[in-house]
PDB file of N, CA and C in Angstrom:
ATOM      1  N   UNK A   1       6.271  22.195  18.072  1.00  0.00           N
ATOM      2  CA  UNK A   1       6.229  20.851  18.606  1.00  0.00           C
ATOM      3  C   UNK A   1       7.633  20.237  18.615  1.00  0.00           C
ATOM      4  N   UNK A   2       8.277  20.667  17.549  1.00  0.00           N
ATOM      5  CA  UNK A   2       9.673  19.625  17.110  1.00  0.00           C
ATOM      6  C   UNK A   2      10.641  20.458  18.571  1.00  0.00           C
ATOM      7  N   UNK A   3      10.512  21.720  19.080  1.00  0.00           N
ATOM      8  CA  UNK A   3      11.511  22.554  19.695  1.00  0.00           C
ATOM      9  C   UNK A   3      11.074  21.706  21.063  1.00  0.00           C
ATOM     10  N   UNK A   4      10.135  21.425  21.006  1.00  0.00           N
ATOM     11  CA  UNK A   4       9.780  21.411  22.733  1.00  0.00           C
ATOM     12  C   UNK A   4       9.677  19.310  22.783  1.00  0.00           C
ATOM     13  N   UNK A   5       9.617  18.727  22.308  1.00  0.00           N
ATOM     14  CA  UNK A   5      10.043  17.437  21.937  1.00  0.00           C
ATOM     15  C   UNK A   5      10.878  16.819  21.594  1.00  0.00           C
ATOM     16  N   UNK A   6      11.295  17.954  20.949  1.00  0.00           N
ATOM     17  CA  UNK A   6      12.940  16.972  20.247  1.00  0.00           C
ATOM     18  C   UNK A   6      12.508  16.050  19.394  1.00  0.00           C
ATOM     19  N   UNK A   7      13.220  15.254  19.252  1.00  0.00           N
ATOM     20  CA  UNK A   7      13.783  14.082  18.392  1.00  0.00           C
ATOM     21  C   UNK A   7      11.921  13.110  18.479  1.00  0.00           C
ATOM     22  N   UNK A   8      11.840  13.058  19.797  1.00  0.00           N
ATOM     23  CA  UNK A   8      10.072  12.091  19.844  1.00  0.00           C
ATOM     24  C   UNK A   8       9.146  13.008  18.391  1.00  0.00           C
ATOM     25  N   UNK A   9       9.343  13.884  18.348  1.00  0.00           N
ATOM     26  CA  UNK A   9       8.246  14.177  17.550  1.00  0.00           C
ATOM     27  C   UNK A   9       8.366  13.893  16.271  1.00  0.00           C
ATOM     28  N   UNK A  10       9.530  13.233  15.821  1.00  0.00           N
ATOM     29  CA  UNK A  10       9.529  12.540  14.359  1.00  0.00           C
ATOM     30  C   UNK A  10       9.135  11.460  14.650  1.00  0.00           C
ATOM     31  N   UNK A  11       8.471  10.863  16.167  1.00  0.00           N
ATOM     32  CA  UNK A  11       7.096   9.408  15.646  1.00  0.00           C
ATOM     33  C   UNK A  11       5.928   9.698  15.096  1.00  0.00           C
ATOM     34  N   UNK A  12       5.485  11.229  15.489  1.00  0.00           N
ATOM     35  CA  UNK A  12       4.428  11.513  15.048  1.00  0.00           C
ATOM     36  C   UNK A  12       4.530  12.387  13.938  1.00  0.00           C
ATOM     37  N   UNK A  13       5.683  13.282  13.449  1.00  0.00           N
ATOM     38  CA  UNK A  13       5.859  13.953  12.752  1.00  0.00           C
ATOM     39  C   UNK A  13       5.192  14.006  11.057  1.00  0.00           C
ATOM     40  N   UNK A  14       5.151  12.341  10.607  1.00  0.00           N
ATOM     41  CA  UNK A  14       4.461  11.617   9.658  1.00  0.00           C
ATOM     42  C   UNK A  14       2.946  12.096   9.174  1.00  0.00           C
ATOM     43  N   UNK A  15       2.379  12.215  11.042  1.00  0.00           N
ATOM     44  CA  UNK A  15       0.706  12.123  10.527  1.00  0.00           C
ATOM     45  C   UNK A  15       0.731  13.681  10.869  1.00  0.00           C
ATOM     46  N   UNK A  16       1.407  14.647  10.996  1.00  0.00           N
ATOM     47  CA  UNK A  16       0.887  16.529  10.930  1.00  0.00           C
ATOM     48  C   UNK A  16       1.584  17.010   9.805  1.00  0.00           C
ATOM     49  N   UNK A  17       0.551  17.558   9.021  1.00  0.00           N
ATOM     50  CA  UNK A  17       0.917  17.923   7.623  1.00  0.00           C
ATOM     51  C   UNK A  17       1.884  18.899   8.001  1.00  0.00           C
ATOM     52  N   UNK A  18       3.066  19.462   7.126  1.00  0.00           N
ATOM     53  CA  UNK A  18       4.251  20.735   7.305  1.00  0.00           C
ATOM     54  C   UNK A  18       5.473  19.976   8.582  1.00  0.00           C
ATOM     55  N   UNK A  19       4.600  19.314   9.558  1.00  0.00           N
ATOM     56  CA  UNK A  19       5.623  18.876  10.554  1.00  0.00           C
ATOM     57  C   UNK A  19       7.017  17.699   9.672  1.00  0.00           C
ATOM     58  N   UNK A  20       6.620  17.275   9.361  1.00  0.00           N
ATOM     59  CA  UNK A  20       7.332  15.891   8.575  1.00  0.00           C
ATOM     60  C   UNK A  20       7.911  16.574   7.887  1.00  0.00           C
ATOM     61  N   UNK A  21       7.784  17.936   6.607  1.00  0.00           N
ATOM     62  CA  UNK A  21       8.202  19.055   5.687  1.00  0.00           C
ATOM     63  C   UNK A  21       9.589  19.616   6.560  1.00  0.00           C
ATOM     64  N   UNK A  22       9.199  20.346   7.799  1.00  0.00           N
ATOM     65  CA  UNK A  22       9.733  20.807   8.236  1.00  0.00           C
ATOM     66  C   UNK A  22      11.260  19.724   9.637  1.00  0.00           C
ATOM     67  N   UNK A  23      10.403  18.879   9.436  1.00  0.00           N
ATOM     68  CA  UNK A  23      11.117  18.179  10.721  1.00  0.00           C
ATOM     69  C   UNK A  23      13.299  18.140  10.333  1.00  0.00           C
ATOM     70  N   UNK A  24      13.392  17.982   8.855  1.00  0.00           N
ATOM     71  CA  UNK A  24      14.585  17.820   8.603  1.00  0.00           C
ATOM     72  C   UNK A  24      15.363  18.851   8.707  1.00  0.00           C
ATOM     73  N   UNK A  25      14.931  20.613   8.497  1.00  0.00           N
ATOM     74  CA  UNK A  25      15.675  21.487   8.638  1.00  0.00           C
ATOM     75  C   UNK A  25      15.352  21.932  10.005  1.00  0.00           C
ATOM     76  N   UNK A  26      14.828  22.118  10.903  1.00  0.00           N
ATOM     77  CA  UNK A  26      14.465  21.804  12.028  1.00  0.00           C
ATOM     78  C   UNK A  26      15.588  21.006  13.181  1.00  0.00           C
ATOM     79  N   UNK A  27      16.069  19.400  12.908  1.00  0.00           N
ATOM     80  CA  UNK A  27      16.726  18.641  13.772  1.00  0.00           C
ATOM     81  C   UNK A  27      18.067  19.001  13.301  1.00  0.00           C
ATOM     82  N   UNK A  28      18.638  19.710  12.101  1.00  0.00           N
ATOM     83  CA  UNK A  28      20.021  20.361  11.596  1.00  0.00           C
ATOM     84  C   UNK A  28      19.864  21.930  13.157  1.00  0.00           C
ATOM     85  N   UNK A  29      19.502  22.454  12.892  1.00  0.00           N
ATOM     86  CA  UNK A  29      19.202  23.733  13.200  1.00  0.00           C
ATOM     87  C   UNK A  29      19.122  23.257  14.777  1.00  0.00           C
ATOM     88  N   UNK A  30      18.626  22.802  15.220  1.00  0.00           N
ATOM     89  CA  UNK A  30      18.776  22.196  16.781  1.00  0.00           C
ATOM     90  C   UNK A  30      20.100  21.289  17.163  1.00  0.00           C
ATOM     91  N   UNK A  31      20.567  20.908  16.094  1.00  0.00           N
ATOM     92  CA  UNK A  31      21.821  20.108  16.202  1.00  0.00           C
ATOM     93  C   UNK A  31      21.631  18.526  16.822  1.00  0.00           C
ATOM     94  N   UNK A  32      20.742  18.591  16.542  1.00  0.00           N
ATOM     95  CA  UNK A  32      20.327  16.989  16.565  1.00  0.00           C
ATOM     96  C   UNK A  32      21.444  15.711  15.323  1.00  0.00           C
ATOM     97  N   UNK A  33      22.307  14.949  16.426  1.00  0.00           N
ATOM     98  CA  UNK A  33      22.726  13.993  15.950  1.00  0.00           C
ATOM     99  C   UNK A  33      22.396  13.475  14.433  1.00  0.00           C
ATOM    100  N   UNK A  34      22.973  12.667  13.556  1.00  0.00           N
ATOM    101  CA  UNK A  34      22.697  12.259  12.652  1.00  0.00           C
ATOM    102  C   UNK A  34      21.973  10.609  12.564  1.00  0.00           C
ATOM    103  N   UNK A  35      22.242   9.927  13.769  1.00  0.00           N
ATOM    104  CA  UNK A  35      22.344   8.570  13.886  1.00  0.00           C
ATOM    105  C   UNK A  35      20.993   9.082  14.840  1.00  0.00           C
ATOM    106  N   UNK A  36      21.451   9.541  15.461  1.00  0.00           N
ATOM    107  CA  UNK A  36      19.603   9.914  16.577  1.00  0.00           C
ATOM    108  C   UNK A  36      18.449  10.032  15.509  1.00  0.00           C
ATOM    109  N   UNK A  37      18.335  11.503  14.572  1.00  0.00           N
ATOM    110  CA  UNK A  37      17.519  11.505  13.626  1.00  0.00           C
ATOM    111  C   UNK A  37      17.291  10.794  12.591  1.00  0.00           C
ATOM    112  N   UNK A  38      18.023   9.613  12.315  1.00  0.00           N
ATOM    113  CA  UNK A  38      17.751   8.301  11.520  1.00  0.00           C
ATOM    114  C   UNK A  38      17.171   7.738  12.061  1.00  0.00           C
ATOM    115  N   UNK A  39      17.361   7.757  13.244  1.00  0.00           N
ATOM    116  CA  UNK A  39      16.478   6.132  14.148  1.00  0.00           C
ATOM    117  C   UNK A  39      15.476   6.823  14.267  1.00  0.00           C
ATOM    118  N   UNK A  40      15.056   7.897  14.617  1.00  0.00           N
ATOM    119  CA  UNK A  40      13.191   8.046  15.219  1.00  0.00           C
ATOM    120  C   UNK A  40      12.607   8.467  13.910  1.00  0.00           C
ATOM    121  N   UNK A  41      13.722   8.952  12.766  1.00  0.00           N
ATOM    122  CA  UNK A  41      12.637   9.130  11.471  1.00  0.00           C
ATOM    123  C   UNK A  41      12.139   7.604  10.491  1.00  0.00           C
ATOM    124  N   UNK A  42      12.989   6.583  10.802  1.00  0.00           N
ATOM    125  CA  UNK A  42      12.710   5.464  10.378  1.00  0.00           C
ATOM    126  C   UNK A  42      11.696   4.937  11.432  1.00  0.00           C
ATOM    127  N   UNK A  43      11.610   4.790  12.832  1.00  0.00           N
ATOM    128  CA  UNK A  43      10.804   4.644  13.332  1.00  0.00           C
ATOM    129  C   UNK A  43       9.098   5.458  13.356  1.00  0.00           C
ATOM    130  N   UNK A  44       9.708   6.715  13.210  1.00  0.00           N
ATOM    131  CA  UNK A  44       8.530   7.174  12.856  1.00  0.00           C
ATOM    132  C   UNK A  44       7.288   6.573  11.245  1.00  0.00           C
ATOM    133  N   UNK A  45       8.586   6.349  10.404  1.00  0.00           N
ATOM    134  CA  UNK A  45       8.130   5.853   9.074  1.00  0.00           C
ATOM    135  C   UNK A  45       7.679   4.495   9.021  1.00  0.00           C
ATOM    136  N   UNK A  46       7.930   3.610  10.001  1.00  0.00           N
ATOM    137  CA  UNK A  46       7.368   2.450  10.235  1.00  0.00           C
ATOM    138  C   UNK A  46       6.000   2.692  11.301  1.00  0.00           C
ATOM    139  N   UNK A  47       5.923   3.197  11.811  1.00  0.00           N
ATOM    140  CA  UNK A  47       4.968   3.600  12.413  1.00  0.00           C
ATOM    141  C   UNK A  47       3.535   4.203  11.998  1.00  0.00           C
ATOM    142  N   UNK A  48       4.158   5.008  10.938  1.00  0.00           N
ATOM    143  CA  UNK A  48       3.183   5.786  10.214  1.00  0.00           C
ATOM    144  C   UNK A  48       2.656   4.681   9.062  1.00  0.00           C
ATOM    145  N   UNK A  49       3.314   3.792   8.438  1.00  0.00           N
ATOM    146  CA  UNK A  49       2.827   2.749   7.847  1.00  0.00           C
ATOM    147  C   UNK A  49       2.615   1.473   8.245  1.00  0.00           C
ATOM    148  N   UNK A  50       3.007   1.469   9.636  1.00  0.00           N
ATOM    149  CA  UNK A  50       1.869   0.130  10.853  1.00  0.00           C
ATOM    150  C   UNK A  50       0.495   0.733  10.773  1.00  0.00           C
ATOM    151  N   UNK A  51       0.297   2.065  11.264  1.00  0.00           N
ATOM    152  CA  UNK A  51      -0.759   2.415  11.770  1.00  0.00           C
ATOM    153  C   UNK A  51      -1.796   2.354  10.142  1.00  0.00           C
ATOM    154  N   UNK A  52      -1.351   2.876   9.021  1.00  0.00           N
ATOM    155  CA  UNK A  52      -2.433   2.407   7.834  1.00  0.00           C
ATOM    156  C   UNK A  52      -2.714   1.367   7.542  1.00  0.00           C
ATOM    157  N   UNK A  53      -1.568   0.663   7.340  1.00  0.00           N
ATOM    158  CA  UNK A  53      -1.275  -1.180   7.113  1.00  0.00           C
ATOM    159  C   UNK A  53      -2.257  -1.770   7.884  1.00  0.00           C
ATOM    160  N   UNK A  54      -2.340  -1.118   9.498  1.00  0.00           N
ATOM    161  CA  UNK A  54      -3.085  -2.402  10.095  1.00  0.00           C
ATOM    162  C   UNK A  54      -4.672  -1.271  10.153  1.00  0.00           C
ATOM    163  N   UNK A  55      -4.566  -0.643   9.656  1.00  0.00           N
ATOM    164  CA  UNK A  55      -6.032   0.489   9.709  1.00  0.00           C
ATOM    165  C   UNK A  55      -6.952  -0.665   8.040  1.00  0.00           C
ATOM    166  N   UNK A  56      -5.669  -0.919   7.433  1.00  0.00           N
ATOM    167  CA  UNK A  56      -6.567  -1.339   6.455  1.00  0.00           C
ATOM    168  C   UNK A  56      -6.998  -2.662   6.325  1.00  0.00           C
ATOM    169  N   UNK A  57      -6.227  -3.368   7.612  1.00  0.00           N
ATOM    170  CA  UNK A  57      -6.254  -4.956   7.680  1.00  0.00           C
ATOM    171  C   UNK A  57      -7.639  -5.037   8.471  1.00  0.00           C
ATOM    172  N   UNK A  58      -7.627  -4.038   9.100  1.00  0.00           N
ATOM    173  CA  UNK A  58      -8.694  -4.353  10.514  1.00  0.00           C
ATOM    174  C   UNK A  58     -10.255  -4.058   9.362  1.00  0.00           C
ATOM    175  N   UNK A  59     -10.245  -2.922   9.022  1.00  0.00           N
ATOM    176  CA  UNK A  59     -10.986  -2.505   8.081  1.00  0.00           C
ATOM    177  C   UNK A  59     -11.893  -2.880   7.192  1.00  0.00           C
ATOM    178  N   UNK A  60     -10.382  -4.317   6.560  1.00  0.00           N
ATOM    179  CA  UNK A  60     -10.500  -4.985   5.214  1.00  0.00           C
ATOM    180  C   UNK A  60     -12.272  -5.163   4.965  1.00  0.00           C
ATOM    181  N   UNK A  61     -12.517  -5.858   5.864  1.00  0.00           N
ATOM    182  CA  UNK A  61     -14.457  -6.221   5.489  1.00  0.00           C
ATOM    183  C   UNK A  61     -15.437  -5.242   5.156  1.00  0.00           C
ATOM    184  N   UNK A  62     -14.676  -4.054   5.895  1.00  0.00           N
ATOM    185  CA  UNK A  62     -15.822  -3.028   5.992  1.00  0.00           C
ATOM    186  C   UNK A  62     -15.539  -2.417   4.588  1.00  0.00           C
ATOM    187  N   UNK A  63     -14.422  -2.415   3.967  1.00  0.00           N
ATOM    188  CA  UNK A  63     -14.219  -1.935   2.557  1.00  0.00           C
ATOM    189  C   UNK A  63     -14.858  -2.924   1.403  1.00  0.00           C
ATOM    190  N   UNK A  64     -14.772  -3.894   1.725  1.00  0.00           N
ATOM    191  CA  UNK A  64     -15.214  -4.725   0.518  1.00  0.00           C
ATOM    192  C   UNK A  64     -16.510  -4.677  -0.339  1.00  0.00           C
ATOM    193  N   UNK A  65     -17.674  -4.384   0.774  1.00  0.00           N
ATOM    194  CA  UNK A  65     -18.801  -4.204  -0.033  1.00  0.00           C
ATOM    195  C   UNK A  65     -18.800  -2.667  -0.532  1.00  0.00           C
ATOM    196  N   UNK A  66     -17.898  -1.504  -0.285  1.00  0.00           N
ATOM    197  CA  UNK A  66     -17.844  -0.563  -0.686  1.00  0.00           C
ATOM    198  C   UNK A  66     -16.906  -0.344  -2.194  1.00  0.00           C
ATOM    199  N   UNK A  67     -16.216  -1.234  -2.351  1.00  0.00           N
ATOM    200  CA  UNK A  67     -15.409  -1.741  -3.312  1.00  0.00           C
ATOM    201  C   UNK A  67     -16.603  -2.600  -4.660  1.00  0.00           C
ATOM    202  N   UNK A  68     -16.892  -3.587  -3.799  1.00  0.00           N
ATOM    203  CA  UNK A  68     -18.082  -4.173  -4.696  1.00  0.00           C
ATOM    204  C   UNK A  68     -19.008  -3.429  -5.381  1.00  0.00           C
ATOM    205  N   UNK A  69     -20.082  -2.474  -4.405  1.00  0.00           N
ATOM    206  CA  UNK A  69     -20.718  -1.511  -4.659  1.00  0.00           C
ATOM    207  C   UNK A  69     -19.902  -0.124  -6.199  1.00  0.00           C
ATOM    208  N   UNK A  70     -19.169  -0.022  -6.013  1.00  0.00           N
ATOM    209  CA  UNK A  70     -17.891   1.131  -6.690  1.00  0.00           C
ATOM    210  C   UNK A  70     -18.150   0.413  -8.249  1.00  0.00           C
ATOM    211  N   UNK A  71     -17.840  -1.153  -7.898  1.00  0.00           N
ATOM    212  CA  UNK A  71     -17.249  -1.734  -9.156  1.00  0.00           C
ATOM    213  C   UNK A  71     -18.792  -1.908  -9.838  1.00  0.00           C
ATOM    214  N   UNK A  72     -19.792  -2.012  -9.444  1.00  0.00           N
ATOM    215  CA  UNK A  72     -21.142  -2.301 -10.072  1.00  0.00           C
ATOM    216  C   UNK A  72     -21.430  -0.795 -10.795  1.00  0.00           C
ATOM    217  N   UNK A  73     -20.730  -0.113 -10.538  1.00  0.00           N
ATOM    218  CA  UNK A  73     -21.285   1.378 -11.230  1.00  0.00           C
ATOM    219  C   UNK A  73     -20.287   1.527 -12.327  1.00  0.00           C
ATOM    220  N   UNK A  74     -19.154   0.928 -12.025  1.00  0.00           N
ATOM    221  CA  UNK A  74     -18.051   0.915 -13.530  1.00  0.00           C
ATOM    222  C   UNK A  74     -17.547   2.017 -13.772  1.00  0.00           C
ATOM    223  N   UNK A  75     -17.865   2.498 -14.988  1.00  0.00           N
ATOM    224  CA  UNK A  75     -17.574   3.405 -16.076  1.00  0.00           C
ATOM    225  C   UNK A  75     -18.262   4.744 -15.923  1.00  0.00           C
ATOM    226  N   UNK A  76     -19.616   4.425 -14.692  1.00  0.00           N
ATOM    227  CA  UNK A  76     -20.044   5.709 -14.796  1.00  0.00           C
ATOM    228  C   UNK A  76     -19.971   6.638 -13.591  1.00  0.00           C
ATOM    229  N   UNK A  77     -18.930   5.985 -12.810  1.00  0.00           N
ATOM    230  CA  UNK A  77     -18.443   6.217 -11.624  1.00  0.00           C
ATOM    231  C   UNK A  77     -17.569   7.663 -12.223  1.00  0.00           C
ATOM    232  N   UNK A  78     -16.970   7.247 -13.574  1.00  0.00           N
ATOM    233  CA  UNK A  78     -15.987   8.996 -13.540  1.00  0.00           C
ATOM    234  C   UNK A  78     -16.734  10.091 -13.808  1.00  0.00           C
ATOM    235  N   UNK A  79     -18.245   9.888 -14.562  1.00  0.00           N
ATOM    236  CA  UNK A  79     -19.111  11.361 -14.297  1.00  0.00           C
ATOM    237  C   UNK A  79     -18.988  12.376 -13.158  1.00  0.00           C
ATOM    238  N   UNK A  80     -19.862  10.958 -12.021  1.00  0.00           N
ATOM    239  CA  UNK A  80     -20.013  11.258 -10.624  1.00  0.00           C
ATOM    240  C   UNK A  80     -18.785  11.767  -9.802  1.00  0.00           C
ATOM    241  N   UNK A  81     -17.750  11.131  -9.962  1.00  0.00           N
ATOM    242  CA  UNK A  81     -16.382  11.560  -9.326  1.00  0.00           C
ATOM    243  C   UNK A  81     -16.359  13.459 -10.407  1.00  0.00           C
ATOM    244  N   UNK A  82     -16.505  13.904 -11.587  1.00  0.00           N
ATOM    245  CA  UNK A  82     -16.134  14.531 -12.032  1.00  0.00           C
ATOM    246  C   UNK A  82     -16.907  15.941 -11.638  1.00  0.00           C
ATOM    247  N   UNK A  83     -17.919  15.443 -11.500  1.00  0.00           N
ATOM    248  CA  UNK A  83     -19.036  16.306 -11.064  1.00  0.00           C
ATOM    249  C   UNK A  83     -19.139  16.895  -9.590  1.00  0.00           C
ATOM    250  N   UNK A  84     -18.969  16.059  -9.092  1.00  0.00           N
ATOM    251  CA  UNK A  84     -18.211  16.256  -7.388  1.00  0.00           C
ATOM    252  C   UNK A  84     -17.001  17.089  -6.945  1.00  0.00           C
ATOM    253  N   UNK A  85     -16.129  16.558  -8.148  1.00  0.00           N
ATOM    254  CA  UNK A  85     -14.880  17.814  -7.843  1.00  0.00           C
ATOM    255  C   UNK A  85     -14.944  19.189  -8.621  1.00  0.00           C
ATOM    256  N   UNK A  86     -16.172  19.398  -9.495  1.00  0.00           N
ATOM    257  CA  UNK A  86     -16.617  20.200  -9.925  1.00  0.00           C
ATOM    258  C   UNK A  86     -16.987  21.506  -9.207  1.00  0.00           C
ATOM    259  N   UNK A  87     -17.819  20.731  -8.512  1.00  0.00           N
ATOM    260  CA  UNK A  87     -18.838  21.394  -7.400  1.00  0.00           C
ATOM    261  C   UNK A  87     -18.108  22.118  -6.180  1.00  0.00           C
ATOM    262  N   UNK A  88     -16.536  21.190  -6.219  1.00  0.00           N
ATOM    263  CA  UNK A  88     -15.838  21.353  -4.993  1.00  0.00           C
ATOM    264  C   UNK A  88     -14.963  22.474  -5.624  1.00  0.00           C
ATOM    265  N   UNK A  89     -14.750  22.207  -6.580  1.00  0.00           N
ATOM    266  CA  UNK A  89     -13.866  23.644  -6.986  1.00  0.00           C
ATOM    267  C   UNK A  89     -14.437  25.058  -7.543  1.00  0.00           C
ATOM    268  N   UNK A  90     -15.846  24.779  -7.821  1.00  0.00           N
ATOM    269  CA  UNK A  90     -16.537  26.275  -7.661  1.00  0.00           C
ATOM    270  C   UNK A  90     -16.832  26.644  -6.372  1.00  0.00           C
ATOM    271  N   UNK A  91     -16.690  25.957  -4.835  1.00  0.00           N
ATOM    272  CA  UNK A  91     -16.839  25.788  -3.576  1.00  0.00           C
ATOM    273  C   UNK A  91     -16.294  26.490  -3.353  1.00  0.00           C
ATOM    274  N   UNK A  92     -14.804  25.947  -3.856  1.00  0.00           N
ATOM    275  CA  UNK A  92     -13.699  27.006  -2.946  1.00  0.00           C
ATOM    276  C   UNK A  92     -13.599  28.110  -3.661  1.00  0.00           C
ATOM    277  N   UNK A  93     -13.742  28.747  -4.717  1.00  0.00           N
ATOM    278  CA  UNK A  93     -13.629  29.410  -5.816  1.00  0.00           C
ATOM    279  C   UNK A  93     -14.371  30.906  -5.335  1.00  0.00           C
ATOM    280  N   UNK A  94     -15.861  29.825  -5.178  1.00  0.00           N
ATOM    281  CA  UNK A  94     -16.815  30.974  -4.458  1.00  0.00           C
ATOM    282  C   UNK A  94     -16.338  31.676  -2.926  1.00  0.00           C
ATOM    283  N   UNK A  95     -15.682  30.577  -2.234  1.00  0.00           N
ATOM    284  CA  UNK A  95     -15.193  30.953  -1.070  1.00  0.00           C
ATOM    285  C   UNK A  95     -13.802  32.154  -1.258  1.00  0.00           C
ATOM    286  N   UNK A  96     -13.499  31.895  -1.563  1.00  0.00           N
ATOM    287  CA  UNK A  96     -12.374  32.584  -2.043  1.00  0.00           C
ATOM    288  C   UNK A  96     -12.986  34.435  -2.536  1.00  0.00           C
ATOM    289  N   UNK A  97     -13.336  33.661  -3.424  1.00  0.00           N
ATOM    290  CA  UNK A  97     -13.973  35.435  -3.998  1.00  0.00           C
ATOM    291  C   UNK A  97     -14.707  36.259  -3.268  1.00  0.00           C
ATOM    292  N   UNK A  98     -15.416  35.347  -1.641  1.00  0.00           N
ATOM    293  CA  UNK A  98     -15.979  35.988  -1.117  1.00  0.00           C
ATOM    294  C   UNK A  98     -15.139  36.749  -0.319  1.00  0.00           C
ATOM    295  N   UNK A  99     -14.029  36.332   0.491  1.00  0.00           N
ATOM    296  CA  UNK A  99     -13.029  36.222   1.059  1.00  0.00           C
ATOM    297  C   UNK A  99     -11.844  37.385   0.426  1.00  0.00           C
ATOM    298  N   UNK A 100     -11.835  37.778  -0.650  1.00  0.00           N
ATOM    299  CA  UNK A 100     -11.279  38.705  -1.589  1.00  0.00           C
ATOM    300  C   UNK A 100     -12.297  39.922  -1.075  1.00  0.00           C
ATOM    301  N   UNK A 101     -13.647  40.298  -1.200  1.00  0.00           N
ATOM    302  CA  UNK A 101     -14.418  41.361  -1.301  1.00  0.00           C
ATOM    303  C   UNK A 101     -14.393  41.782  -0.316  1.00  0.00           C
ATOM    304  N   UNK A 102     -14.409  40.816   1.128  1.00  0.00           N
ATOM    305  CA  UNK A 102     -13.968  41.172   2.614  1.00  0.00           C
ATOM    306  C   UNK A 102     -12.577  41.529   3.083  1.00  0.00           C
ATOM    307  N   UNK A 103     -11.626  41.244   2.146  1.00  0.00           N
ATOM    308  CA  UNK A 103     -10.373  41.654   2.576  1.00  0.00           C
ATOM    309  C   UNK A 103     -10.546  43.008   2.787  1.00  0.00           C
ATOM    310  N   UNK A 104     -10.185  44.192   1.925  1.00  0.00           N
ATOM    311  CA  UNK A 104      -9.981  45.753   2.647  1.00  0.00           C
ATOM    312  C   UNK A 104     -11.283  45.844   3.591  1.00  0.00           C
ATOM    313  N   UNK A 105     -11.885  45.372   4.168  1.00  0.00           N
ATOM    314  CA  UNK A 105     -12.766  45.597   5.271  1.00  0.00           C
ATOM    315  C   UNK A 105     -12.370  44.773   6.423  1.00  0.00           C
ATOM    316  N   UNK A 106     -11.476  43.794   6.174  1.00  0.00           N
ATOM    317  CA  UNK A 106     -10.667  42.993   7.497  1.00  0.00           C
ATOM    318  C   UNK A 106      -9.777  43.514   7.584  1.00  0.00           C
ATOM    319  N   UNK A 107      -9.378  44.255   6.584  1.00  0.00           N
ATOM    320  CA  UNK A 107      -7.695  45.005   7.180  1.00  0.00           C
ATOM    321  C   UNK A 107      -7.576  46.257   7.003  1.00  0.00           C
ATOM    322  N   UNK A 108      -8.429  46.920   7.665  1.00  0.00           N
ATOM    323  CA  UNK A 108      -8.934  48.212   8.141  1.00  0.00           C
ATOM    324  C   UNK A 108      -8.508  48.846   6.523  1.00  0.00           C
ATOM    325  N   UNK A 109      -8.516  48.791   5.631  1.00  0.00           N
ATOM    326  CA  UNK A 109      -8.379  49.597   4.248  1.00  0.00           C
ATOM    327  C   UNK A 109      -9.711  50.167   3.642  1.00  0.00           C
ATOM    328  N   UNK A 110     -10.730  48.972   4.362  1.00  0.00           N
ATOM    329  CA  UNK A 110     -11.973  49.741   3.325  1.00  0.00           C
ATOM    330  C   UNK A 110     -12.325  51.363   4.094  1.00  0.00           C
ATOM    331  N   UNK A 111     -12.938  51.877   3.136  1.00  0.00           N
ATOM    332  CA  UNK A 111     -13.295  53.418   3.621  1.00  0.00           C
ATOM    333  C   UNK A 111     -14.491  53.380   4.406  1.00  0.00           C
ATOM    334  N   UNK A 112     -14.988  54.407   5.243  1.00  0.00           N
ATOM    335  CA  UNK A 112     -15.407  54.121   6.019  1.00  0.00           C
ATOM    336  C   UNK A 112     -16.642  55.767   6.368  1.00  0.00           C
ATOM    337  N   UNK A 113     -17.379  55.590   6.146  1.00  0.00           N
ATOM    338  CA  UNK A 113     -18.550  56.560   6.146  1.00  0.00           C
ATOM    339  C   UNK A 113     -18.714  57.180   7.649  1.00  0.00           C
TER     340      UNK A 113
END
């Protein structure tokens, strides 16, 4: 994206995960100005925090009773949160291990009758 855009793609560079990582060794390596890649990475960085800022202004109401709701459960909200990421990390865990047993059969290694 950054090769075929140039310099525009540090407006969006913010919201694609690795792009923003990568965008600084990237605009060296293309020889992109120093004063050019200040201005669209600050622009980009104002941009990327207009677009939450006003995501959370517009929002604001629709969060509140979800906030309210949160705060009526208190203390026993960190079970539930704990238990959830529980679940999520034997998820991937399981995924994973499945993903391990299929490897030498995705990469032509397993033997073959």
């Amino acid at each position: 994206m950054f090769t075929r855009h140039g310099s525009r793609a540090l407006l969006v560079g913010k919201f694609i995960p690795g792009l923003n990582t990568a965008a600084v060794p990237l605009a060296g390596m293309l020889g992109l100005p120093l004063a050019r890649f200040c201005m669209f990475d600050v622009a980009g960085t104002l941009l990327w925090a207009g677009v939450y800022s006003g995501a959370g202004y517009f929002f604001s109401n629709q969060f509140r009773p979800i906030a309210t709701a949160f705060s009526h459960l208190g203390i026993g909200l960190f079970p539930l949160l704990g238990v959830l990421l529980a679940a999520y990390i034997a998820w991937k865990y399981w995924q994973r291990q499945r993903f391990l047993r299929r490897l030498p059969e995705l990469s032509g290694l397993g033997r073959r009758s």
